[in-house]
Protein backbone atom coordinates (compact mmCIF):
# COMPACT_ATOMS: atom_id res chain seq x y z
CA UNK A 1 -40.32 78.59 -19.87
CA UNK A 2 -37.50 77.67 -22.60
CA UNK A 3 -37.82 81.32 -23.31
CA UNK A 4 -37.14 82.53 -20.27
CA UNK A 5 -34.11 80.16 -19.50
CA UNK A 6 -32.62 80.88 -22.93
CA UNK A 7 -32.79 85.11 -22.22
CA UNK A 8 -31.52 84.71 -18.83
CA UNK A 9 -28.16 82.71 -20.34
CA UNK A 10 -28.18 85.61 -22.93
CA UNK A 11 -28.56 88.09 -20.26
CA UNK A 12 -25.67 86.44 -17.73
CA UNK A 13 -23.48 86.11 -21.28
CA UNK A 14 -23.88 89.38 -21.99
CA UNK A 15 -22.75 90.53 -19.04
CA UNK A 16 -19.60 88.82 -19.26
CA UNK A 17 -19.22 89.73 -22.52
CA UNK A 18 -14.88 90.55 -22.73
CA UNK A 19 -13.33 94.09 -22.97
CA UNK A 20 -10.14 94.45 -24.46
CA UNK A 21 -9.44 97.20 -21.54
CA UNK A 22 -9.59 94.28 -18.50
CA UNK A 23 -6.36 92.67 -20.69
CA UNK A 24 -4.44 96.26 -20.35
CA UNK A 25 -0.90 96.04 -18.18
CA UNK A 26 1.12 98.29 -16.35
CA UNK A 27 2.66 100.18 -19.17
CA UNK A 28 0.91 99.66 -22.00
CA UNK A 29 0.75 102.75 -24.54
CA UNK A 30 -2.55 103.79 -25.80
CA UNK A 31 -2.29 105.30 -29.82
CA UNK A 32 -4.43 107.74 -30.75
CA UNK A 33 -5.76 107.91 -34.44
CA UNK A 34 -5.74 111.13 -36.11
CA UNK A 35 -8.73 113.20 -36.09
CA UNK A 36 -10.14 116.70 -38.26
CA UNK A 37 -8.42 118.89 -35.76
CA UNK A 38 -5.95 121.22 -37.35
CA UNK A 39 -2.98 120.39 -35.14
CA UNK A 40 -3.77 116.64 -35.11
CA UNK A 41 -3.89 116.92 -38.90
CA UNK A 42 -0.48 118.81 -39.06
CA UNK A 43 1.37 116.20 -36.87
CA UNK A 44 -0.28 113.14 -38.56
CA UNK A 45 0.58 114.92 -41.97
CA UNK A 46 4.44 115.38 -41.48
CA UNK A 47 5.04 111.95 -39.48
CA UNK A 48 4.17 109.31 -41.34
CA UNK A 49 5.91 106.23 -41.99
CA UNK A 50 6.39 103.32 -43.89
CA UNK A 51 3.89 101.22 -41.53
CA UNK A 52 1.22 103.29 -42.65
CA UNK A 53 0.65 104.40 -39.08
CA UNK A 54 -2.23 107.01 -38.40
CA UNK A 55 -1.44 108.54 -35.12
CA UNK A 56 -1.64 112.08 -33.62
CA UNK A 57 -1.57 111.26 -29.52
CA UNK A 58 0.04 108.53 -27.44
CA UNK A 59 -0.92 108.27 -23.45
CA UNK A 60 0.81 105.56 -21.40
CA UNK A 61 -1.46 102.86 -19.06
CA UNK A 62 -1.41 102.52 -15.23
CA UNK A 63 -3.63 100.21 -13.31
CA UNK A 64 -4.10 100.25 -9.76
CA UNK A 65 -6.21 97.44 -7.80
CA UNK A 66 -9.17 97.68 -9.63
CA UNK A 67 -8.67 100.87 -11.10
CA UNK A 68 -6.98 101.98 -14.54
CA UNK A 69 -5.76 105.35 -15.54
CA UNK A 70 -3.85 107.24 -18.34
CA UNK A 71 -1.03 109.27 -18.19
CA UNK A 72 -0.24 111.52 -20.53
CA UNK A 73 0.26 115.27 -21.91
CA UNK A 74 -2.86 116.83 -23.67
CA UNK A 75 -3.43 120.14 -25.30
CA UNK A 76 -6.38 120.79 -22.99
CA UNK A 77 -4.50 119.98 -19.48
CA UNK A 78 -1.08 119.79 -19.83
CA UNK A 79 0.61 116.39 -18.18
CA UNK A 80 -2.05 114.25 -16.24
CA UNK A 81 -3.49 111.39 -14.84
CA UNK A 82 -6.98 110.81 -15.60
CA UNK A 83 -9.36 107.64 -15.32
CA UNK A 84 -9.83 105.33 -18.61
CA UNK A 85 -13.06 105.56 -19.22
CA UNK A 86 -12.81 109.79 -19.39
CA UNK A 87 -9.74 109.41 -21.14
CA UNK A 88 -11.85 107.40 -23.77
CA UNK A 89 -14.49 109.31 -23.74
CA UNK A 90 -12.62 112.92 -24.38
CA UNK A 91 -11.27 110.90 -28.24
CA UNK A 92 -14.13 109.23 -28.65
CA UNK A 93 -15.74 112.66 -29.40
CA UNK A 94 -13.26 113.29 -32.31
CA UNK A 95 -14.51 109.90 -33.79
CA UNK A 96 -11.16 108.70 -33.44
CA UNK A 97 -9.66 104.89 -32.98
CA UNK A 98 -7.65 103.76 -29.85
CA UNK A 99 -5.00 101.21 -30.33
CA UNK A 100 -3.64 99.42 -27.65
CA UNK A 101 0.40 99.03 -27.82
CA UNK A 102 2.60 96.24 -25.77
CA UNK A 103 6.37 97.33 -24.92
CA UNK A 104 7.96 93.38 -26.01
CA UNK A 105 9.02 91.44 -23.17
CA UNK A 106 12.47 90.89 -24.26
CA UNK A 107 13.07 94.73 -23.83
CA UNK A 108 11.64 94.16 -20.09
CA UNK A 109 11.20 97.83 -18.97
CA UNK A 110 10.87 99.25 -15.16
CA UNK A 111 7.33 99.63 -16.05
CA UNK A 112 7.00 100.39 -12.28
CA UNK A 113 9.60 102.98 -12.70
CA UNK A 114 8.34 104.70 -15.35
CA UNK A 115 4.77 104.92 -14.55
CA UNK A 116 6.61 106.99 -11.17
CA UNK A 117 8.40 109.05 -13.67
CA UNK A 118 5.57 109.67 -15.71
CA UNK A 119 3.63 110.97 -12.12
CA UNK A 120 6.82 113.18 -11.58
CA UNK A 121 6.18 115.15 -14.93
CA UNK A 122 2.57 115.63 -14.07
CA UNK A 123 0.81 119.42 -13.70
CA UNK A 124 3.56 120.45 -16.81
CA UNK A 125 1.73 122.20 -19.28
CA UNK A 126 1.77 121.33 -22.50
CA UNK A 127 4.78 121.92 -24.67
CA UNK A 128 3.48 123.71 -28.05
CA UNK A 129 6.76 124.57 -29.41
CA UNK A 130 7.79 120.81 -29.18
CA UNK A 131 11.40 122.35 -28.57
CA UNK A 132 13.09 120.12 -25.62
CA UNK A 133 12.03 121.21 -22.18
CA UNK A 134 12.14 120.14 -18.77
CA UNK A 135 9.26 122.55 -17.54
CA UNK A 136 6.59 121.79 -20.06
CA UNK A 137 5.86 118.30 -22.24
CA UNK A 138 4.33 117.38 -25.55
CA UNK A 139 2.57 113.97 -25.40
CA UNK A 140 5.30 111.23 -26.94
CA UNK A 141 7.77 113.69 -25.11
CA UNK A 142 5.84 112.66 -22.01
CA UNK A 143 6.26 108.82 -22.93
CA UNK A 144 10.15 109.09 -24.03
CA UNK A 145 11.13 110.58 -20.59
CA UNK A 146 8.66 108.12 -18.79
CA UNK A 147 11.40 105.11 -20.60
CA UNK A 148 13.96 107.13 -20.78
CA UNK A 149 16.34 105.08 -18.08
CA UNK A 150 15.78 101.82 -19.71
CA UNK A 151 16.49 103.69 -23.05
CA UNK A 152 12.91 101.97 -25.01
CA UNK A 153 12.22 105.50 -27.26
CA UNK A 154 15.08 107.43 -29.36
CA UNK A 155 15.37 111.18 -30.39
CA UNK A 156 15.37 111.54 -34.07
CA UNK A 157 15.78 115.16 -36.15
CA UNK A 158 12.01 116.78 -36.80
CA UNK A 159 10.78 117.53 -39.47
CA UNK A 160 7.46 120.13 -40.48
CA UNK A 161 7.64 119.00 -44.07
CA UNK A 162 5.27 116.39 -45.83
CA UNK A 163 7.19 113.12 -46.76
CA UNK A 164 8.35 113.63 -50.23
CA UNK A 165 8.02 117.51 -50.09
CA UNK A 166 10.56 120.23 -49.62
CA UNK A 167 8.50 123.17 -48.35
CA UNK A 168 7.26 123.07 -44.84
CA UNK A 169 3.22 122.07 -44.38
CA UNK A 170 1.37 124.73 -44.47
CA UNK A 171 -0.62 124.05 -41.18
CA UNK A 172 3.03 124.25 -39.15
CA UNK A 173 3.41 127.42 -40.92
CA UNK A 174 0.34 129.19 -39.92
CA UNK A 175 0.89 127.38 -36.35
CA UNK A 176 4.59 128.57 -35.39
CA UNK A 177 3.41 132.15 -36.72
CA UNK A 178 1.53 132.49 -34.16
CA UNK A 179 3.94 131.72 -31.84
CA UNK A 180 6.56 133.63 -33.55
CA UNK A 181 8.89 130.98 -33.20
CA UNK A 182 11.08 129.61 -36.26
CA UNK A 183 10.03 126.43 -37.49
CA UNK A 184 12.45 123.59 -35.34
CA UNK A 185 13.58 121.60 -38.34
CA UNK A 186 16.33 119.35 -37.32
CA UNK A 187 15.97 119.54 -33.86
CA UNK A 188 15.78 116.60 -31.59
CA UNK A 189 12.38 115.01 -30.49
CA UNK A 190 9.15 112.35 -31.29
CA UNK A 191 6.26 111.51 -32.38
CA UNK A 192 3.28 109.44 -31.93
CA UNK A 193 3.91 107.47 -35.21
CA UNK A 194 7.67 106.75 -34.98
CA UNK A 195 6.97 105.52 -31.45
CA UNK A 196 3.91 103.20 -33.10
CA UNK A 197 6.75 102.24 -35.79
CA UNK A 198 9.19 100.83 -33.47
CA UNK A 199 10.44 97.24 -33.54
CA UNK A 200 10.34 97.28 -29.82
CA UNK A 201 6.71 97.74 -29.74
CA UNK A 202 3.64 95.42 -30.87
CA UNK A 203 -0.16 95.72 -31.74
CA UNK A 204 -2.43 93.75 -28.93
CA UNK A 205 -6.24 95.10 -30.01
CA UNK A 206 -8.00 98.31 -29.85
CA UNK A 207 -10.38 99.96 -27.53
């Protein structure tokens, strides 16, 4: 009998067991570590920073009622809105670690407004030249014009070169030949790691 009463506690614990998704907010910016793919190699590669930051994707939160969802640009499907648990399932195929990222409260973002900006962006395809557009989006694009009226993300000069290095990485080489497009150095735009980088931003767990 003590058996039984002690594996139906476990059972009723285990059930409540928590999960750091139920303490997500409006807002909230998922990271995306950097996995074996070539492109999420290349972008991890050149943006690095000094906070030893390992990101190749950002998405932003939304929860309705009972419901979560991500918004954000991918490779596969351009700008959408998809529920959590696929969004976690599609990277947790690549192996990869989700971090979970909290704008701070004393920058106090529209996060209502910019989850409606981020849903006016969405069916964009994905923008693989990472040149400025306003007709496709690259993912940490996606996030900087979701903020951009309350002004939480900056534009800073890219660069396709390895930190220390003075030829361009071989990977954005191969990948803008095929594009035949010149290599963007200098021009405006983001990344997943400066964004993780920012003073405005802090770690709250991981999924």
């Amino acid at each position: 009998m003590k058996r039984i009463f002690l594996f139906v506690l476990f059972a009723i614990f285990s059930c409540q067991v928590y999960q750091p998704s139920e303490n997500l907010r409006n807002g909230d910016l998922l990271l995306v570590g950097s996995s074996e793919g070539n492109l999420s190699e290349a972008i991890n590669a050149v943006t690095q920073t000094s906070k030893k930051t390992n990101y190749s994707h950002i998405a932003m939160v939304e929860k309705s009622g009972n419901d979560i969802w991500v918004l954000h640009a991918s490779t596969e499907n351009g700008s959408e809105r998809i529920p959590l648990k696929k969004f976690i399932k599609n990277q947790k195929e690549n192996d990869v670690q989700i971090d979970i990222y909290r704008i701070k409260n004393e920058y106090s973002p529209d996060f209502d407004q910019a989850i409606l900006k981020a849903k006016s962006m969405l069916g964009k395809p994905y923008n693989y030249s990472y040149i400025l557009s306003d007709t496709a989006y690259y993912c940490s694009d996606f996030v900087y014009h979701s903020f951009i009226k309350d002004s939480i993300f900056e534009m800073n000069p890219m660069t396709f070169k390895n930190p220390g290095e003075t030829e361009f990485n071989s990977g954005w080489i191969a990948f803008y030949k095929k594009l035949n497009l010149e290599i963007p150095e200098g021009e405006p735009g983001c990344n997943p790691n400066g964004m993780a980088a920012s003073e405005k931003l802090e770690p709250i767990g991981s999924l």
